[in-house]
C-alpha atoms as a PDB file:
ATOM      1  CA  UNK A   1      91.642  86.078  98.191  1.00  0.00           C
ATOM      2  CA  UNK A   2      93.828  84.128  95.626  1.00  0.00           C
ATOM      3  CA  UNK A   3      97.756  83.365  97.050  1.00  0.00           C
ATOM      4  CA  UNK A   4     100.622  82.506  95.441  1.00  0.00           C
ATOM      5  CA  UNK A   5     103.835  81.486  97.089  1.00  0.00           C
ATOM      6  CA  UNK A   6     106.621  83.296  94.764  1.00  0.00           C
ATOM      7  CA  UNK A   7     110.374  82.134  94.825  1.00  0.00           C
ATOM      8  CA  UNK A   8     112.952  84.613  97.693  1.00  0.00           C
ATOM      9  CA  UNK A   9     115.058  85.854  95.089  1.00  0.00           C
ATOM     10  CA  UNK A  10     111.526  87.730  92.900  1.00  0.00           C
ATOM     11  CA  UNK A  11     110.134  88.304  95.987  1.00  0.00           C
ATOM     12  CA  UNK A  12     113.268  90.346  97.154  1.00  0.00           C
ATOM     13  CA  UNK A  13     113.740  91.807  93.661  1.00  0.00           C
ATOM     14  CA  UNK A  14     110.107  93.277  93.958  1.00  0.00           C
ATOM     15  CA  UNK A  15     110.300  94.109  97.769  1.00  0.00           C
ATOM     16  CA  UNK A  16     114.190  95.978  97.088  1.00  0.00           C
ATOM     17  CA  UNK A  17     112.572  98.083  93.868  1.00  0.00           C
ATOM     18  CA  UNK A  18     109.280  99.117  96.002  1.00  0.00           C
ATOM     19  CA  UNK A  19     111.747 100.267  98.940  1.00  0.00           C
ATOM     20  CA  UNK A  20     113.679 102.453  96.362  1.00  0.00           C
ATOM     21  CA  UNK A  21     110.023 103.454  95.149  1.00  0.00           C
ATOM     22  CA  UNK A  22     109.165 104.157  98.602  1.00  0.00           C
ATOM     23  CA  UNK A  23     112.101 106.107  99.078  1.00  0.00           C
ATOM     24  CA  UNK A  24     111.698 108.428  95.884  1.00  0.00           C
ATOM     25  CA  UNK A  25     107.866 109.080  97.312  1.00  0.00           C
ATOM     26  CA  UNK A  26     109.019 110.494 100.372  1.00  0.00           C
ATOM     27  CA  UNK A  27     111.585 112.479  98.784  1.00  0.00           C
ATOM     28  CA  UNK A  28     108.359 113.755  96.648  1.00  0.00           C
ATOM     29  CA  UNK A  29     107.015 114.791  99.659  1.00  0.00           C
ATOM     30  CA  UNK A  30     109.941 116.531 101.075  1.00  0.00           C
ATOM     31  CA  UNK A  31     109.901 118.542  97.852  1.00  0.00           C
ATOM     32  CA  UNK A  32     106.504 119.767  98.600  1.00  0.00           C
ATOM     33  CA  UNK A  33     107.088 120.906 102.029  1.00  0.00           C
ATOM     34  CA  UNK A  34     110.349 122.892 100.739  1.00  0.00           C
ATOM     35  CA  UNK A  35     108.434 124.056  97.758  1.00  0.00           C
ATOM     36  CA  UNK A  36     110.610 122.935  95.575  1.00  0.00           C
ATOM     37  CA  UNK A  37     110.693 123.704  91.811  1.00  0.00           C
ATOM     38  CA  UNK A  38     106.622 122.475  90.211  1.00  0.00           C
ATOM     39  CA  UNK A  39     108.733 120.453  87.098  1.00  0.00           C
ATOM     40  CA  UNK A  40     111.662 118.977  89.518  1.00  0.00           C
ATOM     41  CA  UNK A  41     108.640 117.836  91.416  1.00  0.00           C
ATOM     42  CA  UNK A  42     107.190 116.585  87.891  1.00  0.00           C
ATOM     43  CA  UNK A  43     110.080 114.804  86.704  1.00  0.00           C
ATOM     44  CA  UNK A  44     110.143 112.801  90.256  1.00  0.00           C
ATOM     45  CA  UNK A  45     106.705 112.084  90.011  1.00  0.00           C
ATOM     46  CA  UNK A  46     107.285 110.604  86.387  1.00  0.00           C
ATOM     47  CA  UNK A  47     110.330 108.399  88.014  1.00  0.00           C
ATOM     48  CA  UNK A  48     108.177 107.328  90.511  1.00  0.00           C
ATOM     49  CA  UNK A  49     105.201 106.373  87.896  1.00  0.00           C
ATOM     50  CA  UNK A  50     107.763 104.868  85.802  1.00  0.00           C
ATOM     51  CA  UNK A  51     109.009 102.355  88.787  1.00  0.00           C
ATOM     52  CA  UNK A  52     105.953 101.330  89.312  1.00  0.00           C
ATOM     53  CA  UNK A  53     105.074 100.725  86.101  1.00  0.00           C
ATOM     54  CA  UNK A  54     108.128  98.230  85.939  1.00  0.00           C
ATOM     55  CA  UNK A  55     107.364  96.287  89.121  1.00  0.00           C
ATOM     56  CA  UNK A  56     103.931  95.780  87.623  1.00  0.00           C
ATOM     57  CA  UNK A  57     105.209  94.312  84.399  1.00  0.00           C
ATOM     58  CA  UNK A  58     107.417  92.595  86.018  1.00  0.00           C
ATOM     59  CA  UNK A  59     104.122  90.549  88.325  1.00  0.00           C
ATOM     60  CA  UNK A  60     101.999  90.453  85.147  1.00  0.00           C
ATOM     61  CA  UNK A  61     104.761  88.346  83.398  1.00  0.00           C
ATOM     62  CA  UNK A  62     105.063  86.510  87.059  1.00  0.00           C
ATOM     63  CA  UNK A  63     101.474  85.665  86.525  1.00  0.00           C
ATOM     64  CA  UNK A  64     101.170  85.282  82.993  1.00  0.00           C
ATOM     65  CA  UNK A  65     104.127  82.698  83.035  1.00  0.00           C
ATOM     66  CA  UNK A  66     102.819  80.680  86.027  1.00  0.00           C
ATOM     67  CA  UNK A  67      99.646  81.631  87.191  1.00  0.00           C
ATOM     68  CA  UNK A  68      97.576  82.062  83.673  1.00  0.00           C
ATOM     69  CA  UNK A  69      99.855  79.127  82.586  1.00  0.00           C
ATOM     70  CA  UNK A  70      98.638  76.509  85.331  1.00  0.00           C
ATOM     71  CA  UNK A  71      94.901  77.528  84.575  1.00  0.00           C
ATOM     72  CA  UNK A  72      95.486  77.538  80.736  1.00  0.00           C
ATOM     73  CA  UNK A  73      96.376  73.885  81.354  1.00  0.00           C
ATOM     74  CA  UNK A  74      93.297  72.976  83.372  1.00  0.00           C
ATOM     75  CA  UNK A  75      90.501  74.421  80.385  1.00  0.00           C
ATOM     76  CA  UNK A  76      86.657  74.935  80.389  1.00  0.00           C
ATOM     77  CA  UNK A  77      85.747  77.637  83.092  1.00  0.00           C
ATOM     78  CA  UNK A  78      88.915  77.720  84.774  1.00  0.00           C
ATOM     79  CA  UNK A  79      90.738  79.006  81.311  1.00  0.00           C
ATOM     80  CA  UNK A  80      87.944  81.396  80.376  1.00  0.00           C
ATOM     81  CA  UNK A  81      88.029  83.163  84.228  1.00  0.00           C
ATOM     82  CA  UNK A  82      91.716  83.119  84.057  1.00  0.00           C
ATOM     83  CA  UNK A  83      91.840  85.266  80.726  1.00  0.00           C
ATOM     84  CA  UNK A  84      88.974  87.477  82.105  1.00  0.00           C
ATOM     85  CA  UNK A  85      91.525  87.774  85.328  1.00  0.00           C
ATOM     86  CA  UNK A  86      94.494  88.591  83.204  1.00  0.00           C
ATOM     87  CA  UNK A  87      92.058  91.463  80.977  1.00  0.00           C
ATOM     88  CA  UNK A  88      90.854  92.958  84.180  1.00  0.00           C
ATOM     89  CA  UNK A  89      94.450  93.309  85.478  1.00  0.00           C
ATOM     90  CA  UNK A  90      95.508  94.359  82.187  1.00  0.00           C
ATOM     91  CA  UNK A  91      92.749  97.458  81.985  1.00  0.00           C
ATOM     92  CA  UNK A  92      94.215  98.359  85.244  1.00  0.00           C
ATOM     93  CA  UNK A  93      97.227  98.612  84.558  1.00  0.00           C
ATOM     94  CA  UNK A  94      96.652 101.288  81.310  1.00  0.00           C
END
Protein backbone atom coordinates (compact mmCIF):
# COMPACT_ATOMS: atom_id res chain seq x y z
CA UNK A 1 0.00 0.00 0.00
CA UNK A 2 1.07 3.46 -1.44
CA UNK A 3 1.51 6.43 1.56
CA UNK A 4 1.62 9.82 1.40
CA UNK A 5 2.45 12.13 4.23
CA UNK A 6 -0.16 15.17 3.68
CA UNK A 7 0.43 18.68 5.36
CA UNK A 8 -1.80 19.13 9.34
CA UNK A 9 -3.82 21.83 8.17
CA UNK A 10 -5.54 19.30 4.79
CA UNK A 11 -5.30 16.61 6.92
CA UNK A 12 -7.51 18.38 9.62
CA UNK A 13 -9.68 20.00 6.92
CA UNK A 14 -10.51 16.38 5.64
CA UNK A 15 -10.61 14.70 9.17
CA UNK A 16 -13.12 17.98 10.58
CA UNK A 17 -15.55 17.52 7.22
CA UNK A 18 -15.66 13.49 7.67
CA UNK A 19 -16.57 14.10 11.52
CA UNK A 20 -19.47 16.44 10.38
CA UNK A 21 -20.14 13.56 7.72
CA UNK A 22 -20.03 11.15 10.42
CA UNK A 23 -22.26 13.07 12.41
CA UNK A 24 -25.07 13.61 9.66
CA UNK A 25 -24.86 9.50 9.20
CA UNK A 26 -25.81 8.86 12.57
CA UNK A 27 -28.42 11.35 12.58
CA UNK A 28 -29.60 9.19 9.34
CA UNK A 29 -29.82 6.48 11.46
CA UNK A 30 -31.67 8.03 14.25
CA UNK A 31 -34.24 8.96 11.61
CA UNK A 32 -34.78 5.40 10.82
CA UNK A 33 -35.31 4.17 14.22
CA UNK A 34 -37.96 7.14 14.82
CA UNK A 35 -39.39 6.52 11.43
CA UNK A 36 -39.04 9.61 10.41
CA UNK A 37 -40.53 11.16 7.22
CA UNK A 38 -39.05 8.58 3.79
CA UNK A 39 -38.00 12.22 1.82
CA UNK A 40 -36.53 14.05 5.16
CA UNK A 41 -34.61 10.83 5.30
CA UNK A 42 -33.87 11.38 1.40
CA UNK A 43 -32.79 14.81 1.51
CA UNK A 44 -30.17 13.75 4.45
CA UNK A 45 -29.02 11.02 2.56
CA UNK A 46 -28.37 13.43 -0.51
CA UNK A 47 -26.36 15.86 2.11
CA UNK A 48 -24.53 13.12 3.19
CA UNK A 49 -23.67 11.88 -0.60
CA UNK A 50 -22.99 15.36 -1.40
CA UNK A 51 -20.16 15.69 1.54
CA UNK A 52 -18.61 13.02 0.47
CA UNK A 53 -18.52 13.79 -2.82
CA UNK A 54 -16.58 17.07 -1.80
CA UNK A 55 -13.97 15.44 0.43
CA UNK A 56 -13.26 13.21 -2.54
CA UNK A 57 -12.65 16.06 -4.93
CA UNK A 58 -10.99 17.65 -2.66
CA UNK A 59 -8.08 14.22 -2.38
CA UNK A 60 -8.29 13.78 -6.17
CA UNK A 61 -6.99 17.41 -6.64
CA UNK A 62 -4.54 16.48 -3.48
CA UNK A 63 -3.30 13.76 -5.71
CA UNK A 64 -3.57 15.13 -8.99
CA UNK A 65 -1.49 18.25 -7.85
CA UNK A 66 1.24 16.25 -6.04
CA UNK A 67 1.01 12.76 -6.40
CA UNK A 68 0.22 12.40 -10.41
CA UNK A 69 2.52 15.51 -10.61
CA UNK A 70 5.77 13.82 -9.04
CA UNK A 71 5.18 10.66 -11.34
CA UNK A 72 4.34 12.85 -14.44
CA UNK A 73 7.87 14.16 -13.86
CA UNK A 74 9.60 10.79 -13.62
CA UNK A 75 8.03 9.34 -17.40
CA UNK A 76 8.10 5.87 -19.13
CA UNK A 77 6.13 3.30 -16.90
CA UNK A 78 5.91 5.31 -13.93
CA UNK A 79 3.73 8.14 -15.99
CA UNK A 80 1.64 5.58 -17.86
CA UNK A 81 0.66 3.59 -14.26
CA UNK A 82 0.12 6.89 -12.69
CA UNK A 83 -2.62 7.98 -15.34
CA UNK A 84 -4.08 4.39 -15.23
CA UNK A 85 -4.12 5.15 -11.18
CA UNK A 86 -5.76 8.48 -11.57
CA UNK A 87 -8.62 6.70 -14.36
CA UNK A 88 -9.27 3.93 -11.96
CA UNK A 89 -9.89 6.42 -9.10
CA UNK A 90 -11.70 8.55 -11.39
CA UNK A 91 -14.34 5.55 -12.53
CA UNK A 92 -14.80 5.21 -8.89
CA UNK A 93 -15.62 8.08 -8.06
CA UNK A 94 -18.76 8.41 -10.90
Amino acid sequence: MKHRERPDQFKKKLMDRMERINGQTRGILKMIEEDRYCIDILVQIGAVKGALNQVALQLFEDHSQHCLADSMAGGGQKQEEAVEELLTALKRMI
